[in-house]
C-alpha atoms as a PDB file:
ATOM      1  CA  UNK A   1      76.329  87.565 116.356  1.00  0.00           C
ATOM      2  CA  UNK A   2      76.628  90.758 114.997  1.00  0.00           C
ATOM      3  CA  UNK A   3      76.673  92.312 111.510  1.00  0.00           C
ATOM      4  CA  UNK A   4      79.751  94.934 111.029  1.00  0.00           C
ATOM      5  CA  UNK A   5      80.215  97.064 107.966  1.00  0.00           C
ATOM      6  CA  UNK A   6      83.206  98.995 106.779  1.00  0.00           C
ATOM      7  CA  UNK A   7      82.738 101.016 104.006  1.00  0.00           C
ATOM      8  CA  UNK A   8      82.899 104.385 102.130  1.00  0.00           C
ATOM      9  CA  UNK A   9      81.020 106.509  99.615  1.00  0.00           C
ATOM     10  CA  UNK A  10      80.974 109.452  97.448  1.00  0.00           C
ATOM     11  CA  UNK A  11      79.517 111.504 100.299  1.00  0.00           C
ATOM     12  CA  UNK A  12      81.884 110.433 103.119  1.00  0.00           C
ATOM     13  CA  UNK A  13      85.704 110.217 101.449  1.00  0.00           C
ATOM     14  CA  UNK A  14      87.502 111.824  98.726  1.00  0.00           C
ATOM     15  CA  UNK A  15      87.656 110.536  95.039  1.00  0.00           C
ATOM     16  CA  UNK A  16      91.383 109.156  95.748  1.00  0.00           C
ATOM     17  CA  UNK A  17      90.650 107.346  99.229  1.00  0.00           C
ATOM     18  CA  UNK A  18      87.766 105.769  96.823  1.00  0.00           C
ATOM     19  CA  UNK A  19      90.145 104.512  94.330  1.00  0.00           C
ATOM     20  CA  UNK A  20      92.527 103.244  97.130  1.00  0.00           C
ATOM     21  CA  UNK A  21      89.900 101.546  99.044  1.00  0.00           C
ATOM     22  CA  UNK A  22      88.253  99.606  95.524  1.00  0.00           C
ATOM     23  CA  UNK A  23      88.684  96.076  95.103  1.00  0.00           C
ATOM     24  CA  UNK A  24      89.402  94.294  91.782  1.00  0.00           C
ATOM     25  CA  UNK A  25      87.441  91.353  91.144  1.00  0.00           C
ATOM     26  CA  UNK A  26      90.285  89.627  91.629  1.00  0.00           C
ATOM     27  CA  UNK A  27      91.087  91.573  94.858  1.00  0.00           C
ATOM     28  CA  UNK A  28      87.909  90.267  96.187  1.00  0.00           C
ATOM     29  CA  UNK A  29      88.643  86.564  95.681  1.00  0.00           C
ATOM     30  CA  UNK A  30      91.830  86.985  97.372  1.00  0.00           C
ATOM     31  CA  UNK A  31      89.839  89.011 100.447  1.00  0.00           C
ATOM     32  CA  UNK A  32      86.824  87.026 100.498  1.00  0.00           C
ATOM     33  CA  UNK A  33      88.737  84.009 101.794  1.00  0.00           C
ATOM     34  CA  UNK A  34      91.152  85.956 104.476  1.00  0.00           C
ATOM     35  CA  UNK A  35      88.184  87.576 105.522  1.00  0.00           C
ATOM     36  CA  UNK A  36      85.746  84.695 105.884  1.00  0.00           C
ATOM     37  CA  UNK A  37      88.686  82.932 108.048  1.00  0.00           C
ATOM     38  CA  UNK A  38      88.213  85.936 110.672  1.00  0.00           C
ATOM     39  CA  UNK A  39      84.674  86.412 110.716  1.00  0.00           C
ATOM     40  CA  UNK A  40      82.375  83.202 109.229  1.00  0.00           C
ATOM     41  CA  UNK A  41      80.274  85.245 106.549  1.00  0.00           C
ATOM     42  CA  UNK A  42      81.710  88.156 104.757  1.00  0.00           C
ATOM     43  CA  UNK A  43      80.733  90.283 101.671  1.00  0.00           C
ATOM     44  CA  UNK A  44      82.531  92.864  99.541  1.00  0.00           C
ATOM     45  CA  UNK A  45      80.720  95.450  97.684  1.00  0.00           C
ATOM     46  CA  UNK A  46      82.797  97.710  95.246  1.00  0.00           C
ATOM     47  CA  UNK A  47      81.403 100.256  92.896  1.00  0.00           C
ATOM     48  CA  UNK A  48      82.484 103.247  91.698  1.00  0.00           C
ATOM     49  CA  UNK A  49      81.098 105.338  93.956  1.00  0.00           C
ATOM     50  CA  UNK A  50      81.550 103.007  97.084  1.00  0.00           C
ATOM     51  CA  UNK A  51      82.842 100.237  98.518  1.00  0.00           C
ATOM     52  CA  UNK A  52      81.857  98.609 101.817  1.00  0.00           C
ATOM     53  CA  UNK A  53      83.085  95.652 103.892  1.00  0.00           C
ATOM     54  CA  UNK A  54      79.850  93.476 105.763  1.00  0.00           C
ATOM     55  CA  UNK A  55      81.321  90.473 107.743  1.00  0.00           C
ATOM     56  CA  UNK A  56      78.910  88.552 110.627  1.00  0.00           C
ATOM     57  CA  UNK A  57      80.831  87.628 113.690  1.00  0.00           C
ATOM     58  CA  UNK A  58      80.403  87.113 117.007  1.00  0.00           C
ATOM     59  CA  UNK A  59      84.058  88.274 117.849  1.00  0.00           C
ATOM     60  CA  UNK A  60      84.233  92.023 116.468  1.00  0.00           C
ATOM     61  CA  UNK A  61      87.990  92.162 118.041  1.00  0.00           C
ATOM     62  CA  UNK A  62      89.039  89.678 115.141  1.00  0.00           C
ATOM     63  CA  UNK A  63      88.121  91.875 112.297  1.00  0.00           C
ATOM     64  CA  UNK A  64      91.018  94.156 112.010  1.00  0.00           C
ATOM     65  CA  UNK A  65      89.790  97.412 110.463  1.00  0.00           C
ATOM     66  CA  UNK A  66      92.866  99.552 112.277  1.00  0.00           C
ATOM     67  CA  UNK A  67      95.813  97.157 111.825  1.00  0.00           C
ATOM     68  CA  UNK A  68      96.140  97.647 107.880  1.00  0.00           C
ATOM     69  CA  UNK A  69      96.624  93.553 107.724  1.00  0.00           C
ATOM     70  CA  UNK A  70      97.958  92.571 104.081  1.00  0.00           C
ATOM     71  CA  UNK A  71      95.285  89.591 103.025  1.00  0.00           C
ATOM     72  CA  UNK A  72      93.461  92.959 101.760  1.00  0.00           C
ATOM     73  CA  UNK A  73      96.296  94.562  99.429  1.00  0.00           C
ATOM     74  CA  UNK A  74      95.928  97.860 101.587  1.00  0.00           C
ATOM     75  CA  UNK A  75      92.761  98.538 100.709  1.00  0.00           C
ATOM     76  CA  UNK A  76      91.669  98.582 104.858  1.00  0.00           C
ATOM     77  CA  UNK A  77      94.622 100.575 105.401  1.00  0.00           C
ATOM     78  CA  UNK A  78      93.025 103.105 103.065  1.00  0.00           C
ATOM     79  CA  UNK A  79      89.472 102.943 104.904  1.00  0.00           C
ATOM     80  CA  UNK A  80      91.109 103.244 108.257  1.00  0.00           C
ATOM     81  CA  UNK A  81      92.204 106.383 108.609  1.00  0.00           C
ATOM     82  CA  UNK A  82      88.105 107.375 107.580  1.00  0.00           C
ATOM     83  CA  UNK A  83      86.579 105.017 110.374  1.00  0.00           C
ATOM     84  CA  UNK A  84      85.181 105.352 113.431  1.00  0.00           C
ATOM     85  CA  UNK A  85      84.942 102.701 116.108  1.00  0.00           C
END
């Protein structure tokens, strides 16, 4: 198993790729699910200043942080074009 994260913060991305990447409290309860599906255990973090991603899978190929895939209401589309693989 391993633990991924995906995530950004006030040091790494711009105030607007920030507020594109936040999730809603209701955003998360629609993620949470989707995300859960691809990986077994996932948690979302959002604050102001950052928001990160932490999923535990033993597939890393199934969590999609390039594709932009709509169960997160483009809010990984926003963090992809910061990421590394």
């Amino acid at each position: 198993m391993r633990i991924l994260l995906l995530g950004v913060n006030h040091k790494t991305v711009p105030l607007d790729v920030r507020e594109a990447a936040s999730f809603s409290k209701s955003k998360v309860i629609e993620a949470l699910p989707a995300l859960q599906g691809l990986a077994g255990e996932a948690v979302v973090l959002s604050t102001y200043n950052r928001t990160g991603i932490y999923v535990i899978t033993s597939d890393e190929k199934k969590f999609p942080h390039e594709s932009g895939s709509s169960y997160d209401g483009g809010n990984l589309r926003a963090l992809s074009r910061w990421c590394t693989s």
